[in-house]
N, C-alpha and C. Protein backbone atom coordinates (compact mmCIF):
# COMPACT_ATOMS: atom_id res chain seq x y z
N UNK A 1 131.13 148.45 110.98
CA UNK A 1 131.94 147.40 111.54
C UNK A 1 131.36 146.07 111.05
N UNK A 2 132.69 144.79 110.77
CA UNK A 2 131.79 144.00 110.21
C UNK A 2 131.43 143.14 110.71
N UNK A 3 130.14 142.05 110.88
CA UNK A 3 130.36 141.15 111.59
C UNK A 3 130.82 140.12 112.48
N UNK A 4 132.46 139.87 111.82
CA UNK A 4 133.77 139.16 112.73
C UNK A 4 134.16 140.02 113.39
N UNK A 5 133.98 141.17 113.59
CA UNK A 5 134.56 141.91 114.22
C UNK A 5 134.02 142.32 115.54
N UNK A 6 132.65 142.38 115.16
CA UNK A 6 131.53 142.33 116.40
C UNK A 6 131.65 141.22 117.13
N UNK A 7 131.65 140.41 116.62
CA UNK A 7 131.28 139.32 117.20
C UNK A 7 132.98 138.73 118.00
N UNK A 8 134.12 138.99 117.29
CA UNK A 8 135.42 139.08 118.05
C UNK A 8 135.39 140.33 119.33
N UNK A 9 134.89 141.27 119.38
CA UNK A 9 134.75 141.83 120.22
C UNK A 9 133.74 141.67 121.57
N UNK A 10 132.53 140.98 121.52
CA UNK A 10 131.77 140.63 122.15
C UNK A 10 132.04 138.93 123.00
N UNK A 11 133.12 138.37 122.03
CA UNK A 11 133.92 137.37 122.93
C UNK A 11 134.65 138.10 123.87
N UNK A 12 135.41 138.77 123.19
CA UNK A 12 136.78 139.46 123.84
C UNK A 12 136.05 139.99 125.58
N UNK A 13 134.85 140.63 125.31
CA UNK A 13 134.12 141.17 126.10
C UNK A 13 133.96 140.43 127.48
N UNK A 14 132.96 139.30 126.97
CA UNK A 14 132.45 137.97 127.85
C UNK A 14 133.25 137.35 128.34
N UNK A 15 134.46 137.29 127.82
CA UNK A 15 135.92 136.30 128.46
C UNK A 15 136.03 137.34 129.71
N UNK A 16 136.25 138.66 129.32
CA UNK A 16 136.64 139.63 130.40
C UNK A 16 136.06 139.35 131.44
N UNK A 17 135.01 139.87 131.44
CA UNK A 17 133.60 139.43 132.30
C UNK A 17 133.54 137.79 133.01
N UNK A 18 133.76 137.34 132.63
CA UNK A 18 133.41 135.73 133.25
C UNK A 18 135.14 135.71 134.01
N UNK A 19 136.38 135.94 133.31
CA UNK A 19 137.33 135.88 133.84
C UNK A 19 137.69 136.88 135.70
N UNK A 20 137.38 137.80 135.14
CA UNK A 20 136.86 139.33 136.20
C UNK A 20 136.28 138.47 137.19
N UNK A 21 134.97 138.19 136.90
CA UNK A 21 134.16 137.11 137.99
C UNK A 21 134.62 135.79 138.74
N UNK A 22 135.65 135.20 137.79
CA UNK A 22 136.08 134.15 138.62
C UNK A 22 137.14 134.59 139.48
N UNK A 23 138.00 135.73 138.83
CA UNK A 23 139.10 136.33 140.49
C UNK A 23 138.31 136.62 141.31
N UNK A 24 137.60 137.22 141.32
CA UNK A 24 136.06 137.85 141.86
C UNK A 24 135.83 136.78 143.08
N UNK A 25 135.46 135.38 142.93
CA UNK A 25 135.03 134.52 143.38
C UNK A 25 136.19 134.20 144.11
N UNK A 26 136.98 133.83 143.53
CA UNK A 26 139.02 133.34 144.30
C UNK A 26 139.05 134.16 145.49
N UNK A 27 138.88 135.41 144.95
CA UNK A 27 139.59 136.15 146.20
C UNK A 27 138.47 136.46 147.45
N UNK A 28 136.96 136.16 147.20
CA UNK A 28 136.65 135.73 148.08
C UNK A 28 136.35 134.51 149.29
N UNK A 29 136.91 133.09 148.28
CA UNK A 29 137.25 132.79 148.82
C UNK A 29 137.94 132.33 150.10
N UNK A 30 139.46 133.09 149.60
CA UNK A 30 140.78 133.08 150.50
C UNK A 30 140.31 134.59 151.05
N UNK A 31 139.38 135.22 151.20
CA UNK A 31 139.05 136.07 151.71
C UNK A 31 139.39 136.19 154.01
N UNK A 32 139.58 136.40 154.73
CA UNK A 32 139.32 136.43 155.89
C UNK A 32 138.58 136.55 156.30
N UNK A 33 137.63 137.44 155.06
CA UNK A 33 136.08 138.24 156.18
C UNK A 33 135.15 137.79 154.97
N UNK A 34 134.98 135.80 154.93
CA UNK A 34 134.23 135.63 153.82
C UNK A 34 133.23 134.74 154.71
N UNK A 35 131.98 134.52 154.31
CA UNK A 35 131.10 133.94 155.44
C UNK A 35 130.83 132.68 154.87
N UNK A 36 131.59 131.72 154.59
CA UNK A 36 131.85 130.46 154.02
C UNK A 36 132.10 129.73 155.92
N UNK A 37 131.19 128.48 156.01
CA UNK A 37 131.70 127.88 156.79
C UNK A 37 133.23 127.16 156.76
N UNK A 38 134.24 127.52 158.08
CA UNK A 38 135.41 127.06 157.92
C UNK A 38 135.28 125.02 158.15
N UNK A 39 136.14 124.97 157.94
CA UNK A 39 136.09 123.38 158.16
C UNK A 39 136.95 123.21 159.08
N UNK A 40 136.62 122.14 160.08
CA UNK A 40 136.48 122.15 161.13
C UNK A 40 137.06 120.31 161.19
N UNK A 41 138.61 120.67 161.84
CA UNK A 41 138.93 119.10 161.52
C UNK A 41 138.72 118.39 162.70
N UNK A 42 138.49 117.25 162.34
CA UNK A 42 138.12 116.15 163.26
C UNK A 42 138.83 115.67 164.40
N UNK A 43 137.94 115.45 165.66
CA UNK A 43 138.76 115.68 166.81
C UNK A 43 139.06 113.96 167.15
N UNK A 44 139.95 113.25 167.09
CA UNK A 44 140.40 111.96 167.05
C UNK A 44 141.04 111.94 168.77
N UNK A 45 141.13 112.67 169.81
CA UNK A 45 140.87 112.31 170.87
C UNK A 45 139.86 111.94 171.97
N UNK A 46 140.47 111.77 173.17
CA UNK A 46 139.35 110.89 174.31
C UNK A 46 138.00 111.61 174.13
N UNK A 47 137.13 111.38 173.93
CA UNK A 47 135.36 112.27 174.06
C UNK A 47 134.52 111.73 174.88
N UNK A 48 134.05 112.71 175.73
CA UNK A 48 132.65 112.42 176.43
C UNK A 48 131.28 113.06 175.95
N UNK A 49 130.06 112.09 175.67
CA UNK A 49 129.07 112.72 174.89
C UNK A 49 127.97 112.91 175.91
N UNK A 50 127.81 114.25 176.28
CA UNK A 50 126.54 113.76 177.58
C UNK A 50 125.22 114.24 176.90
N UNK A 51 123.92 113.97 176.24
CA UNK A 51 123.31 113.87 175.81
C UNK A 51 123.57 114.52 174.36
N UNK A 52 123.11 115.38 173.48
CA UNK A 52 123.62 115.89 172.17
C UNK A 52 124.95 116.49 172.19
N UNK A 53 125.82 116.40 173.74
CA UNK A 53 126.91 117.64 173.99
C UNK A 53 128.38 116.69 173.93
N UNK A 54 128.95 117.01 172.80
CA UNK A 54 130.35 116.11 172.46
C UNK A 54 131.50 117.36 173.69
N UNK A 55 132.34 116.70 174.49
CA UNK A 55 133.13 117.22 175.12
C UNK A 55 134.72 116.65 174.83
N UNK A 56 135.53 116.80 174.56
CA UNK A 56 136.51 116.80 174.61
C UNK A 56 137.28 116.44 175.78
N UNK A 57 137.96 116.05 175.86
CA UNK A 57 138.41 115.56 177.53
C UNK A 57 139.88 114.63 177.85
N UNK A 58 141.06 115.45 178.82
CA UNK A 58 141.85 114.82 179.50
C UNK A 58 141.07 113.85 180.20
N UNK A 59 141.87 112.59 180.38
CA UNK A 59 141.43 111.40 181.07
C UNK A 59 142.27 111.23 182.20
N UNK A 60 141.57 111.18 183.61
CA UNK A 60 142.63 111.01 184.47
C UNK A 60 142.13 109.39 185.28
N UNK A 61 142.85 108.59 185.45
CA UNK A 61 142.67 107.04 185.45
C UNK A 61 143.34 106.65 186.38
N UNK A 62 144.33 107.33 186.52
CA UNK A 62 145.87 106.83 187.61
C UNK A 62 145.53 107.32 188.96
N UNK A 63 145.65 106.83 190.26
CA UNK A 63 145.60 107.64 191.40
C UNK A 63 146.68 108.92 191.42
N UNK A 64 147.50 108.82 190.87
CA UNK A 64 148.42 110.63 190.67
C UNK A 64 147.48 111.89 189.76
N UNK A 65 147.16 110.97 188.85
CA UNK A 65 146.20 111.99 188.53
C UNK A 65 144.94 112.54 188.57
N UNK A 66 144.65 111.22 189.27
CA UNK A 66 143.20 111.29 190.12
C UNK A 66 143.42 112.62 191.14
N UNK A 67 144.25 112.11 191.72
CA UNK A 67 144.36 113.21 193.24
C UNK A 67 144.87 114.39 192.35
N UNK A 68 145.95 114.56 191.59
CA UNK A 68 145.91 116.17 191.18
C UNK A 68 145.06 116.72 190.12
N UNK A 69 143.72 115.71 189.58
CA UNK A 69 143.05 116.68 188.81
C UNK A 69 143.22 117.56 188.13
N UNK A 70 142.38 118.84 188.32
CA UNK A 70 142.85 120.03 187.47
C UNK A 70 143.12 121.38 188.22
N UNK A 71 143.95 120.65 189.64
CA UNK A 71 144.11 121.95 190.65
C UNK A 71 145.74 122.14 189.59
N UNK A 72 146.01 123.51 190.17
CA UNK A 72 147.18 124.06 190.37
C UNK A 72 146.52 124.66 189.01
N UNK A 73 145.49 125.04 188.31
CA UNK A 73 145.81 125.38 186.62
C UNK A 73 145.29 126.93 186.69
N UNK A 74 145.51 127.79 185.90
CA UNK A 74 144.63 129.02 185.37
C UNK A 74 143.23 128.91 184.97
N UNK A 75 142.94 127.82 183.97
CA UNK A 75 141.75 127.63 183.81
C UNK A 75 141.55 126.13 183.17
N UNK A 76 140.28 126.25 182.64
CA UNK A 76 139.99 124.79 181.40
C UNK A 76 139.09 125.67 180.47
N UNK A 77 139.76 124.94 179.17
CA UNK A 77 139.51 125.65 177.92
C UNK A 77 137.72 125.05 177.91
N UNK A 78 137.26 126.33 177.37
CA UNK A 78 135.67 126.47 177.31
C UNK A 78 135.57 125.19 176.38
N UNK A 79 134.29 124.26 176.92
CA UNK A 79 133.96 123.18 176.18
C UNK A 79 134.62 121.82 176.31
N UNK A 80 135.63 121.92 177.13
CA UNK A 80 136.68 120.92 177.71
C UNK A 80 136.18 120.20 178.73
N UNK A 81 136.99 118.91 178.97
CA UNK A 81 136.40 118.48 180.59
C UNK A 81 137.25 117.77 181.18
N UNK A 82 137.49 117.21 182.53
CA UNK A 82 138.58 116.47 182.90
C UNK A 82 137.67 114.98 183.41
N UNK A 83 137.78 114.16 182.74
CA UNK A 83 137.05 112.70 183.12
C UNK A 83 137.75 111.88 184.00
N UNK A 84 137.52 111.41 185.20
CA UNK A 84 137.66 110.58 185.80
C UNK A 84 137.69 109.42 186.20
N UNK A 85 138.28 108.30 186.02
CA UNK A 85 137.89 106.58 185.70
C UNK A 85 138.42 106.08 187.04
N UNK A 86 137.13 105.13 187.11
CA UNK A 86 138.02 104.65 188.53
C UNK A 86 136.93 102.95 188.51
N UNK A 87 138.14 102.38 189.07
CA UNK A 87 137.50 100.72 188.58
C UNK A 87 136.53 100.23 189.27
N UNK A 88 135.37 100.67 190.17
CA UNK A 88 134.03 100.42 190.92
C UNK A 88 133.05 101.40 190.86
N UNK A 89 131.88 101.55 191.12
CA UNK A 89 131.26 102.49 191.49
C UNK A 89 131.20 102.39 193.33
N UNK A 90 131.34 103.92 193.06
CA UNK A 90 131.25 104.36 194.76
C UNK A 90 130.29 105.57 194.82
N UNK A 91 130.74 106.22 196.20
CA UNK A 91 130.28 107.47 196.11
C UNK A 91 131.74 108.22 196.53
N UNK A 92 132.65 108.50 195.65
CA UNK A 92 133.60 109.52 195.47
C UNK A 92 133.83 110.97 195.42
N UNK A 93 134.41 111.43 196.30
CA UNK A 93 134.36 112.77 196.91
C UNK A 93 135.57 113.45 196.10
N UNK A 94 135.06 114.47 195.82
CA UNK A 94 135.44 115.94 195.30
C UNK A 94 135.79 116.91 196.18
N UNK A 95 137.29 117.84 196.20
CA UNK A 95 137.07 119.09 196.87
C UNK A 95 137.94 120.17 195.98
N UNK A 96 137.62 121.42 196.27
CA UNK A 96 138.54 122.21 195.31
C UNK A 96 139.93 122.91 195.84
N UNK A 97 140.59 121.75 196.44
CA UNK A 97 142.03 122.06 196.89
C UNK A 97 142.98 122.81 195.96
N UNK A 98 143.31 123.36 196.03
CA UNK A 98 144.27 124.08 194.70
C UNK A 98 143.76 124.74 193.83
N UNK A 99 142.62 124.59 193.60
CA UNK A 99 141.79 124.96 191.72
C UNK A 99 142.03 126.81 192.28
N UNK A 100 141.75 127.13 191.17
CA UNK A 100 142.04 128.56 190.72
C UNK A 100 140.41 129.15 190.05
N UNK A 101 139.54 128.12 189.46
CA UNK A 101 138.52 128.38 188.92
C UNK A 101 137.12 127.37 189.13
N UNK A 102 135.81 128.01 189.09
CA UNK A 102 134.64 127.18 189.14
C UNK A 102 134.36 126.11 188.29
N UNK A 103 133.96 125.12 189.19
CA UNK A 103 133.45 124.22 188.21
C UNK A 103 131.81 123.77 188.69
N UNK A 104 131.57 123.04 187.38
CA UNK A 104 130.48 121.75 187.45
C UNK A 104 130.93 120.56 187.55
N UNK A 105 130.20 119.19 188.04
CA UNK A 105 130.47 118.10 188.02
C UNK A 105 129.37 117.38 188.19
N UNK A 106 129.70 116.33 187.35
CA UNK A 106 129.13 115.41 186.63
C UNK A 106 129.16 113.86 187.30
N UNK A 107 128.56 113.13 188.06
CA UNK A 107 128.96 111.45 188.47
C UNK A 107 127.84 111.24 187.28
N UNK A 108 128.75 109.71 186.81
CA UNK A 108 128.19 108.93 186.14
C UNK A 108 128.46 107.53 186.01
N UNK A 109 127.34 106.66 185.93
CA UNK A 109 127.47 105.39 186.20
C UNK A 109 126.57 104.41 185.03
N UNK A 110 126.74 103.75 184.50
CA UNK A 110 125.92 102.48 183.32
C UNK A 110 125.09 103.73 182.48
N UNK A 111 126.25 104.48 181.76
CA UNK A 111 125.85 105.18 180.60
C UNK A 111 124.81 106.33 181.51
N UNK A 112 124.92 106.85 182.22
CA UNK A 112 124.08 107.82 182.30
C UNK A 112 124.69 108.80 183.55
N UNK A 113 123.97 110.03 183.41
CA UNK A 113 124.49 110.82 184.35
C UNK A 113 123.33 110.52 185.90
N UNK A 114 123.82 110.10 187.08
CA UNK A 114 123.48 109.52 188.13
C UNK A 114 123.46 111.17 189.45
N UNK A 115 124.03 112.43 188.91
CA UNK A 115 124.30 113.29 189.85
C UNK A 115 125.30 114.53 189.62
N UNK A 116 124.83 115.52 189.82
CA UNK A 116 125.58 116.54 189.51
C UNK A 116 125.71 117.87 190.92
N UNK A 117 126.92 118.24 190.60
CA UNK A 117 126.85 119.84 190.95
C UNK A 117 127.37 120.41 190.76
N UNK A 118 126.54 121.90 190.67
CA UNK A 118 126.90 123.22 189.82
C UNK A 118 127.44 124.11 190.30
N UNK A 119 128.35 125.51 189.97
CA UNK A 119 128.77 126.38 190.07
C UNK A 119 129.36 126.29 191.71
N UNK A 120 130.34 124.97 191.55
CA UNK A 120 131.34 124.94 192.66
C UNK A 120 132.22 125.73 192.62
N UNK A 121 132.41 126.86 193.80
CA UNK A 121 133.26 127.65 193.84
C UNK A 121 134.82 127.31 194.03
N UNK A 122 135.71 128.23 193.20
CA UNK A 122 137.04 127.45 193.66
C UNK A 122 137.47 127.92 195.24
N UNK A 123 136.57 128.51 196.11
CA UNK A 123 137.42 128.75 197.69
C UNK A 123 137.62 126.93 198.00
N UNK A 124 138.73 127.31 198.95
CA UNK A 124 138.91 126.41 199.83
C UNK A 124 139.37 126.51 200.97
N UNK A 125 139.09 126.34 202.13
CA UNK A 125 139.81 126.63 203.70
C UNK A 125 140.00 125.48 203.93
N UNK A 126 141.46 125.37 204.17
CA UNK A 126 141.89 124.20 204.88
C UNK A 126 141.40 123.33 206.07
N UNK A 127 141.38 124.84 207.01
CA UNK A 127 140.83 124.16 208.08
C UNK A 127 138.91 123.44 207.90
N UNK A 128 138.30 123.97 207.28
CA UNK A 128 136.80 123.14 206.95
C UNK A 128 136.51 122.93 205.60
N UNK A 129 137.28 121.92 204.80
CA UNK A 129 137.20 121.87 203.55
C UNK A 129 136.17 121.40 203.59
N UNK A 130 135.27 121.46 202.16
CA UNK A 130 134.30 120.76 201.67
C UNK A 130 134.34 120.02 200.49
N UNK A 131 133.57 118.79 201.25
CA UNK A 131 133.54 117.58 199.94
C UNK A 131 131.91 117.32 199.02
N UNK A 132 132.38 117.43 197.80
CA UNK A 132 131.80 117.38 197.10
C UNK A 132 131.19 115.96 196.65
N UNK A 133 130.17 114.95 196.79
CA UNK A 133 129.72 113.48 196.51
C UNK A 133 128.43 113.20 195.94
N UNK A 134 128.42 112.46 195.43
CA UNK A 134 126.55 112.34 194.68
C UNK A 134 125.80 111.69 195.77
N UNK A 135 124.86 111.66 195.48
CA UNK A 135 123.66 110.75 196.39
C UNK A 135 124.19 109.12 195.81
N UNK A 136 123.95 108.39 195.01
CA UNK A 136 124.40 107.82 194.29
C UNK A 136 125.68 107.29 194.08
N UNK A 137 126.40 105.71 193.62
CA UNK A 137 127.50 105.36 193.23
C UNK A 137 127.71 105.86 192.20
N UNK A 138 128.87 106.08 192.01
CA UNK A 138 129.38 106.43 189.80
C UNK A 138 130.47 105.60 190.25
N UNK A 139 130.74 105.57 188.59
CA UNK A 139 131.88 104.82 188.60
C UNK A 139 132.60 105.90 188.01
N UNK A 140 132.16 106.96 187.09
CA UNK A 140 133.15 108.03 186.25
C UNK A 140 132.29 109.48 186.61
N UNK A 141 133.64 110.43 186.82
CA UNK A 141 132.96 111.56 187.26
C UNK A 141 133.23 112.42 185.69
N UNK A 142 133.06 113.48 185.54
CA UNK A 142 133.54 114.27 184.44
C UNK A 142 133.03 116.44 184.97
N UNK A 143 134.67 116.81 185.52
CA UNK A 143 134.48 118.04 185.68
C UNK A 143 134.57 119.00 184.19
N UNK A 144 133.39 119.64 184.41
CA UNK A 144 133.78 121.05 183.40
C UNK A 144 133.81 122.75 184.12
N UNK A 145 133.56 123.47 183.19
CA UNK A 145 133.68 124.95 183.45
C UNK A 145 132.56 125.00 184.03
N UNK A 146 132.21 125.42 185.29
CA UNK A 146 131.31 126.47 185.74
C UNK A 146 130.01 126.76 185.02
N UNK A 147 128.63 126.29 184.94
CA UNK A 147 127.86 127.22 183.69
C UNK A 147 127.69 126.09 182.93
N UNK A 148 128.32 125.27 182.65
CA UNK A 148 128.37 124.47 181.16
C UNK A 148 126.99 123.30 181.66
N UNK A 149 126.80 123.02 182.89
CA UNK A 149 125.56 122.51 182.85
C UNK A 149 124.43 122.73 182.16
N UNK A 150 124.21 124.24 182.96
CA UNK A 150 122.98 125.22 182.46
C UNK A 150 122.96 125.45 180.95
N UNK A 151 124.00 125.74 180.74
CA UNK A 151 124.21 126.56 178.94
C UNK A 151 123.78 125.29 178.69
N UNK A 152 124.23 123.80 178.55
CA UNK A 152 123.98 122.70 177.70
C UNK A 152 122.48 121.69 178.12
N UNK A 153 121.88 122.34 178.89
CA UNK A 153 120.70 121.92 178.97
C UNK A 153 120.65 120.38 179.92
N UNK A 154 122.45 120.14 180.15
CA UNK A 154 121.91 118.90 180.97
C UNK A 154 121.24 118.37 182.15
N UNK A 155 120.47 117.42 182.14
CA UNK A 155 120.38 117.08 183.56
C UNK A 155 120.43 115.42 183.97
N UNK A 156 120.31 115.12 185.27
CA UNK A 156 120.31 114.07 186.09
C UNK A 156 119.26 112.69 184.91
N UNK A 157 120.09 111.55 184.80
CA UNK A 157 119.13 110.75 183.43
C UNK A 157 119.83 110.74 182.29
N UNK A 158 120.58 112.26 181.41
CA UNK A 158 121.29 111.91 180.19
C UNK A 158 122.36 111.04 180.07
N UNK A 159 121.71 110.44 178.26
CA UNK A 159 122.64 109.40 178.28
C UNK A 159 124.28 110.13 178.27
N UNK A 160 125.17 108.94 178.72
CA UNK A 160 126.49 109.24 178.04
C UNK A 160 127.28 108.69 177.75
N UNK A 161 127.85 108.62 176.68
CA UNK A 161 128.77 107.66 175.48
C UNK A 161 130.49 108.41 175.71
N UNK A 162 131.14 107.56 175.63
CA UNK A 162 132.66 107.92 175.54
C UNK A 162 133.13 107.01 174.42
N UNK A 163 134.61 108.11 173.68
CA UNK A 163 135.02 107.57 172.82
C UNK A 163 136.63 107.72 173.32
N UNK A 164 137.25 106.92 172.23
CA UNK A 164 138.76 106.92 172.22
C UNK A 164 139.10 107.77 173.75
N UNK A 165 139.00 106.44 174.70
CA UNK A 165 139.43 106.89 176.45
C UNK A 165 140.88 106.58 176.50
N UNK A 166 140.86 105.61 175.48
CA UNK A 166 142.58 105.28 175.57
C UNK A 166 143.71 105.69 175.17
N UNK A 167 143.21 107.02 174.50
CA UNK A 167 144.29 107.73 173.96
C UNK A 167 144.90 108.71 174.38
């Protein structure tokens, strides 16, 4: 065999090979079960940051939605929170009238968390409800899921930053 011929064949070869490898690569890619971090688009609503922990969060501001909170619901999506704004600091009471599920809660006042409590059960008896209040004024409360204290390491002191409240 003669030289051009080898050497046309050993292209022919390497194209295969490098071509082979790049579907190779494509289709893992667009793969489903490929271990490529997905990208993860940017969350351009209201956020509450309570020490390294970005939360996501309905804003309730209005006395209608103050008073109905997050009773009447099935649940709140894991990592979610319902923030509370209210134009003074007080000491503002909590109860779990309606709710369907446990929570935590959060008072907070001049960037920091001022008071919490955990794994509030959703019972409620009408006749001896219980209210939930910090030691402490807040001016903003922020309920989450049940647990999400503990799991996120927070406590009484972390800072906390809010973003886009107005949206």
């Amino acid at each position: 065999m003669s030289r051009r011929k080898k050497f046309i064949i050993i292209v022919v070869f390497l194209t295969c090979i490098v071509g082979y490898g790049s579907l190779h690569v494509r289709d893992n890619l667009l793969s489903p079960t490929n271990n490529t971090v997905p990208v993860v688009p940017v969350y351009n609503g209201p956020l509450v940051q309570v020490g390294m922990v970005e939360i996501p969060v309905e804003v309730a501001s209005s006395s209608d939605a103050i008073i109905k909170g997050l009773s009447n619901r099935d649940f709140l999506k894991p990592q979610k929170g319902m923030f509370f704004t209210f134009s003074q600091p007080a000491r503002y009471r909590f109860w779990m009238k309606d709710m369907n599920f446990p929570l935590d809660i959060l008072w907070i006042r001049e960037g920091r968390v001022v008071d919490m409590h955990k794994m509030i059960p959703a019972d409620f008896d009408p006749l001896k409800p219980v209210f939930y209040s910090p030691d402490f004024p807040a001016q903003f409360v922020l309920e989450v899921n049940a647990g999400f204290i503990d799991t996120n390491g927070i406590k009484v002191g972390d800072p906390v930053f809010t973003k886009n409240l107005d949206k």
